[in-house]
Protein backbone atom coordinates (compact mmCIF):
# COMPACT_ATOMS: atom_id res chain seq x y z
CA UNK A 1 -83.21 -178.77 9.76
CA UNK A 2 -82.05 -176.48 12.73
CA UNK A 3 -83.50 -173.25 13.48
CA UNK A 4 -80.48 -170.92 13.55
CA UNK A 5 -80.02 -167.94 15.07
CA UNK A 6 -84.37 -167.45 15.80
CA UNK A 7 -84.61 -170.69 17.11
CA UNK A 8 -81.57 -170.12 19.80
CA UNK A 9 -83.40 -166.53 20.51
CA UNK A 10 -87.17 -168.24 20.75
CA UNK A 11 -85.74 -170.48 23.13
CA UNK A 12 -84.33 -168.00 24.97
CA UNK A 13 -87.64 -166.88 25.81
CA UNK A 14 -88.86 -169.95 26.79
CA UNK A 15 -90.30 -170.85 23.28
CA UNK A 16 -91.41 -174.32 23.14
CA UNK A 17 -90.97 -176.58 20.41
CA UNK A 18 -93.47 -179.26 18.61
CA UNK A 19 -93.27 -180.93 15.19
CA UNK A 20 -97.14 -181.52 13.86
CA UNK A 21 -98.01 -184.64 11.44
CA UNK A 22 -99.72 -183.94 8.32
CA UNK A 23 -103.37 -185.74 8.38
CA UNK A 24 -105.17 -183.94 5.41
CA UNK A 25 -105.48 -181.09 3.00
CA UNK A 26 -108.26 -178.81 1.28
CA UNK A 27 -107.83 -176.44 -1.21
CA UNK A 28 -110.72 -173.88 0.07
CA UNK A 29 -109.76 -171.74 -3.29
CA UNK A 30 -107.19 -171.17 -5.60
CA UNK A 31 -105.69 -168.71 -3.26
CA UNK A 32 -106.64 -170.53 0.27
CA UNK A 33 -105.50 -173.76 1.51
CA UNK A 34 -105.84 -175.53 4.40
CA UNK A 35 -103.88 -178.38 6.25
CA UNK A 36 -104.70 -180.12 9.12
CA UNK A 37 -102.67 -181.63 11.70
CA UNK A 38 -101.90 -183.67 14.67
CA UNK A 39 -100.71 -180.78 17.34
CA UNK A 40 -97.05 -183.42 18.81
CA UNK A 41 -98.29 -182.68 22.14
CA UNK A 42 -98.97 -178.83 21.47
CA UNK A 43 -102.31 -178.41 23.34
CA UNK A 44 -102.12 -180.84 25.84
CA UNK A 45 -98.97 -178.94 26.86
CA UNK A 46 -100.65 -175.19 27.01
CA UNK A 47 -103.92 -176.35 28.69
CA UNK A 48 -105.86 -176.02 25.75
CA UNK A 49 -105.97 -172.93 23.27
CA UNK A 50 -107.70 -169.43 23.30
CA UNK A 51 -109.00 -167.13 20.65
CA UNK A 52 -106.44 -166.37 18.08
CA UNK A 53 -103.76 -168.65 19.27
CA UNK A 54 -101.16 -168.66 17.22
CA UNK A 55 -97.33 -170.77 16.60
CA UNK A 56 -94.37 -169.92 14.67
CA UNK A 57 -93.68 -172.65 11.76
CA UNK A 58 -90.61 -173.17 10.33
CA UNK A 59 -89.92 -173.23 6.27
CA UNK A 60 -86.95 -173.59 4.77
CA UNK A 61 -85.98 -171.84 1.84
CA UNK A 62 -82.94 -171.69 0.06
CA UNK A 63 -81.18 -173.95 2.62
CA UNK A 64 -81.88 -171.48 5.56
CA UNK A 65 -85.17 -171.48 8.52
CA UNK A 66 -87.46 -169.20 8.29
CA UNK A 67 -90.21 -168.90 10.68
CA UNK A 68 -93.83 -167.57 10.01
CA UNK A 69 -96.53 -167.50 12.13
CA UNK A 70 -99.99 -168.99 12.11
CA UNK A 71 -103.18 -169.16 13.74
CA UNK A 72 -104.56 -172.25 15.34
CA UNK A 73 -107.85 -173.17 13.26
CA UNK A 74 -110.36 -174.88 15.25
CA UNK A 75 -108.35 -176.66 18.04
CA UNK A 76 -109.46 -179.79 19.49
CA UNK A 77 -107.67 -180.44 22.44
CA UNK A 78 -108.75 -184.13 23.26
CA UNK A 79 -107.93 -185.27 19.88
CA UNK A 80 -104.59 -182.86 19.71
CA UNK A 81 -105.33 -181.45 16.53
CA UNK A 82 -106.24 -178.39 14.86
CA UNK A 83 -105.90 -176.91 11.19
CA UNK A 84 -103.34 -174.04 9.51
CA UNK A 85 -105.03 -172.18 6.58
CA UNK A 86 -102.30 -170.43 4.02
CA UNK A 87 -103.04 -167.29 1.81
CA UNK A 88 -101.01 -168.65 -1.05
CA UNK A 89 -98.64 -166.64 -2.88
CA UNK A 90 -94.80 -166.86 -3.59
CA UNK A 91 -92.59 -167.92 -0.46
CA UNK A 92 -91.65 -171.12 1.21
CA UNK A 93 -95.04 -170.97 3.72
CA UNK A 94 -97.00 -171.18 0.41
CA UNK A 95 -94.56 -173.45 -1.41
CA UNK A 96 -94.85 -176.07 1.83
CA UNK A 97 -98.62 -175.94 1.76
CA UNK A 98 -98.79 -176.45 -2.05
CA UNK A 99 -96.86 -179.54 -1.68
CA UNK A 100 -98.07 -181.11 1.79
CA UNK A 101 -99.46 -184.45 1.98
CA UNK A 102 -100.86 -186.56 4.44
CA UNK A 103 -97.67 -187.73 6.29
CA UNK A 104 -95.60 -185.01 6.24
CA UNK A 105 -94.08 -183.10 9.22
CA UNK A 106 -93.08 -179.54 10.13
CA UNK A 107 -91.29 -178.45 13.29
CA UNK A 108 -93.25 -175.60 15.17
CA UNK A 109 -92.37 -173.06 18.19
CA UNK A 110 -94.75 -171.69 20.25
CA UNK A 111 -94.19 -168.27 21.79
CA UNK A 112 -95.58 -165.32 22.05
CA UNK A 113 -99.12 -166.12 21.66
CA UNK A 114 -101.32 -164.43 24.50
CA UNK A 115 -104.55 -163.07 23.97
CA UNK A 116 -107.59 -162.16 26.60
CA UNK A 117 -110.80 -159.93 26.02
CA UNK A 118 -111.33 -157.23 27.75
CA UNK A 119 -113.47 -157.42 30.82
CA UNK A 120 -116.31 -156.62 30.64
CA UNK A 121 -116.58 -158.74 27.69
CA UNK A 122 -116.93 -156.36 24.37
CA UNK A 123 -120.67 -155.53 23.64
CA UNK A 124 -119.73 -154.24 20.32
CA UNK A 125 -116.66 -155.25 18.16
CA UNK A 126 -114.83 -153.78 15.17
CA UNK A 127 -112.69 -155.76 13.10
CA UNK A 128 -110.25 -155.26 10.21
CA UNK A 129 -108.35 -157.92 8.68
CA UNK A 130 -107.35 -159.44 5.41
CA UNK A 131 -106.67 -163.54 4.23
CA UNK A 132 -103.72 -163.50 6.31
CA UNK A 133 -105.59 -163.29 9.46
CA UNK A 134 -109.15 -164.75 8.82
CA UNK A 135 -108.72 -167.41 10.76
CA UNK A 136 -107.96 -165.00 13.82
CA UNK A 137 -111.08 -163.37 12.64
CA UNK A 138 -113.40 -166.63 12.19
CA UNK A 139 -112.13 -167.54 16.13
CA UNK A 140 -112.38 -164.25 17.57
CA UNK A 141 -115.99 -164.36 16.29
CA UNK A 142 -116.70 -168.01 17.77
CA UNK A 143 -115.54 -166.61 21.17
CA UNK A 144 -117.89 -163.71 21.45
CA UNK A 145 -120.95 -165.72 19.83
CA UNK A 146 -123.94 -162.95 19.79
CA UNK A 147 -122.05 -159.83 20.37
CA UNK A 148 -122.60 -157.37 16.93
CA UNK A 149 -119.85 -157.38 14.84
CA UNK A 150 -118.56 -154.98 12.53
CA UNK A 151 -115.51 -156.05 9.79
CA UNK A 152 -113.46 -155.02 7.46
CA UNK A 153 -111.78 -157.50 5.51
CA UNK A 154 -109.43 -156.59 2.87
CA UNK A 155 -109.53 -158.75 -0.37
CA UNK A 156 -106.50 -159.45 -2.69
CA UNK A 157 -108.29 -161.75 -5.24
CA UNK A 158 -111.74 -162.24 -6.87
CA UNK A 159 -111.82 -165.41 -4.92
CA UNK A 160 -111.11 -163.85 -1.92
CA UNK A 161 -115.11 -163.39 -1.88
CA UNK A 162 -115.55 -167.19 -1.46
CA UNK A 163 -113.46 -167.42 1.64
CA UNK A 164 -115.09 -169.47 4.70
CA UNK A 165 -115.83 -166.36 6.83
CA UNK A 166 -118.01 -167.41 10.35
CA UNK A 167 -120.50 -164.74 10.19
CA UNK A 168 -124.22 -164.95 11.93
CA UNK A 169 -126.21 -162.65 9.19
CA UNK A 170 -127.98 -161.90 12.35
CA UNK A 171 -125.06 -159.51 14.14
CA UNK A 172 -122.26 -159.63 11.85
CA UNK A 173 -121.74 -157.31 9.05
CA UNK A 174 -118.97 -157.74 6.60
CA UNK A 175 -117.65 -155.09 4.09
CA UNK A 176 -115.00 -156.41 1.74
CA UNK A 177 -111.94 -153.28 0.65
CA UNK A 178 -109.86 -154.48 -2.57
CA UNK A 179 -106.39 -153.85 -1.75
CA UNK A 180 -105.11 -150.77 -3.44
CA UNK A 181 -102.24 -147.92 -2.65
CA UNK A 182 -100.81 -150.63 -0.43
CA UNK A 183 -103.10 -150.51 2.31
CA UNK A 184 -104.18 -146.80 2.03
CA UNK A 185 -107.74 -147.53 0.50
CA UNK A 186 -108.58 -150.20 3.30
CA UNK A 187 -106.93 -147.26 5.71
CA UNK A 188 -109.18 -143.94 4.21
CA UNK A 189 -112.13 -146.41 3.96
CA UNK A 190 -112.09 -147.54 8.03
CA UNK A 191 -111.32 -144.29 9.34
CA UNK A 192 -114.69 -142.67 6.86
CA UNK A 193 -117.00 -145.04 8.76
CA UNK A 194 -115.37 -145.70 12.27
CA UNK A 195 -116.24 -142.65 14.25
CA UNK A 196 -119.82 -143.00 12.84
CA UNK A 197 -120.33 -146.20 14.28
CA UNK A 198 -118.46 -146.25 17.47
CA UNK A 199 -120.37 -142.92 18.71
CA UNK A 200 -119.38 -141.24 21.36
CA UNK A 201 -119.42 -143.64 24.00
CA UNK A 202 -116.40 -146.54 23.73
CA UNK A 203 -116.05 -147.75 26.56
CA UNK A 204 -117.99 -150.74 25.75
CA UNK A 205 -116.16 -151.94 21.86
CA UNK A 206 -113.43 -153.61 21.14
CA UNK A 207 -111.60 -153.02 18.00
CA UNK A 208 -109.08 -155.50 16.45
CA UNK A 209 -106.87 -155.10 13.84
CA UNK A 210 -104.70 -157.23 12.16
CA UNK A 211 -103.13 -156.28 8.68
CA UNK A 212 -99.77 -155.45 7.11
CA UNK A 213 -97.90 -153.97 9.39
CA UNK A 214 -98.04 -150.23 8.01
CA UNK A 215 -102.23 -150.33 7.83
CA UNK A 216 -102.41 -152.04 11.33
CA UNK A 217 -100.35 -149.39 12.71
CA UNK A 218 -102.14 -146.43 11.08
CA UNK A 219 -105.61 -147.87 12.30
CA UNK A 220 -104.31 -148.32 15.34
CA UNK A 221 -103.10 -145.32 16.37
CA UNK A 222 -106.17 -143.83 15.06
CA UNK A 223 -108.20 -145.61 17.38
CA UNK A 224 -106.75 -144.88 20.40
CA UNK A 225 -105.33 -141.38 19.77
CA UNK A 226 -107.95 -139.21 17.47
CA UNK A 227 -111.08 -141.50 18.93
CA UNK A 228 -110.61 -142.31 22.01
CA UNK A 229 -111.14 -145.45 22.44
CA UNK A 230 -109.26 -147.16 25.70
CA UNK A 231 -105.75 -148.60 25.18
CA UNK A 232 -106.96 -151.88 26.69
CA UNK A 233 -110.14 -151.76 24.03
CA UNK A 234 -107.84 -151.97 21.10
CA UNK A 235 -105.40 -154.80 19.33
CA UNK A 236 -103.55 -154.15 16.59
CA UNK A 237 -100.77 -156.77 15.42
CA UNK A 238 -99.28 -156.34 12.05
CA UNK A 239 -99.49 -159.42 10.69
CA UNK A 240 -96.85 -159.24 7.71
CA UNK A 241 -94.94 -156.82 5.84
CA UNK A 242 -95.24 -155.40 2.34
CA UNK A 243 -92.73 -155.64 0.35
């Protein structure tokens, strides 16, 4: 299968291309999947992988590519493989990952993926997320092991609540928002209990966000622009689009 018209554009900016191998799958729940694979020379090629690394995949679906991105899910780059996790619902992502086995291939770009912290690294850290970017969350967590944690994770389904979240009871405190108004609950409920815990002094959080597209942009803004926290203190990357 080609890549049409995003493919020709990726590589135009120097997008990279890999096909993974298929070497096992686990259905976490009903609604969460995970498939692991052999990277086809991905990591080895990049020097290894950072926190919330990320490639485009490509589906096909009704006889045309279409590309969807995904975070790397504990990358091991002397082996050359890492996992993909999949919020299921309807698409061709979801369809693929319902029907992978062991064996199977997928063609992958990678562009686009930077990420640092912010030096100094983050003393306190604010999260908001939903299935479609835990694994960001679980490896953003891994890379600041210690550091208090605050996150808001956005749940679509009762078994949402058995997801494998990486949290240290210790510094981590998690505090799940059922999706309603399409986004706005998850939205009213962050910005009651943000300012509260940030204080007064942010030059020492960072605060990541990574929803649908309309929510991450909301939070977002209200970070930097009604609470002051430093542009280089916040991410926010919409992560998909309602429909």
């Amino acid at each position: 299968m080609g890549h049409g018209w995003e493919g020709v554009v990726l590589k135009l900016m120097r997008g990279r291309d890999f096909t993974f191998t298929v070497t096992g799958v686990e259905q976490v729940t009903e609604d969460f999947r995970r498939v692991s694979v052999t990277d086809g020379g991905l990591l080895a090629a990049t020097g290894g992988a950072h926190p919330t690394m990320w490639v485009r995949i490509w589906f096909e679906q009704g006889g045309k590519p279409h590309q969807r991105a995904y975070t790397l899910v504990d990358p091991d780059p002397a082996a050359g493989t890492f996992g993909l996790e999949f919020a299921l619902h309807d698409g061709a992502a979801s369809a693929w990952a319902r029907a992978a086995r062991v064996g199977d291939t997928i063609d992958a770009t990678l562009q686009g993926t930077g990420f640092t912290l912010p030096e100094p690294a983050p003393a306190r850290l604010f999260v908001v997320g939903d299935t479609a970017s835990l694994p960001a969350i679980n490896s953003l967590l891994d890379a600041v092991p210690g550091t208090p944690a605050t996150i808001w994770f956005e749940t679509a389904h009762a078994s949402d609540e058995e997801l494998p979240f990486r949290l240290d009871p210790a510094h981590h405190t998690l505090r799940t928002v059922p999706r309603r108004d399409a986004g706005a609950h998850l939205v009213a409920e962050v910005k009651a209990a943000l300012p509260g815990l940030l204080g007064t002094d942010t030059s020492d959080v960072f605060v990541w966000i990574a929803c649908d597209t309309s929510t991450t942009r909301a939070l977002g803004s209200f970070a930097r622009k009604e609470l002051g926290v430093p542009r280089d203190r916040v991410n926010a990357l919409g992560y998909w689009r309602a429909s």
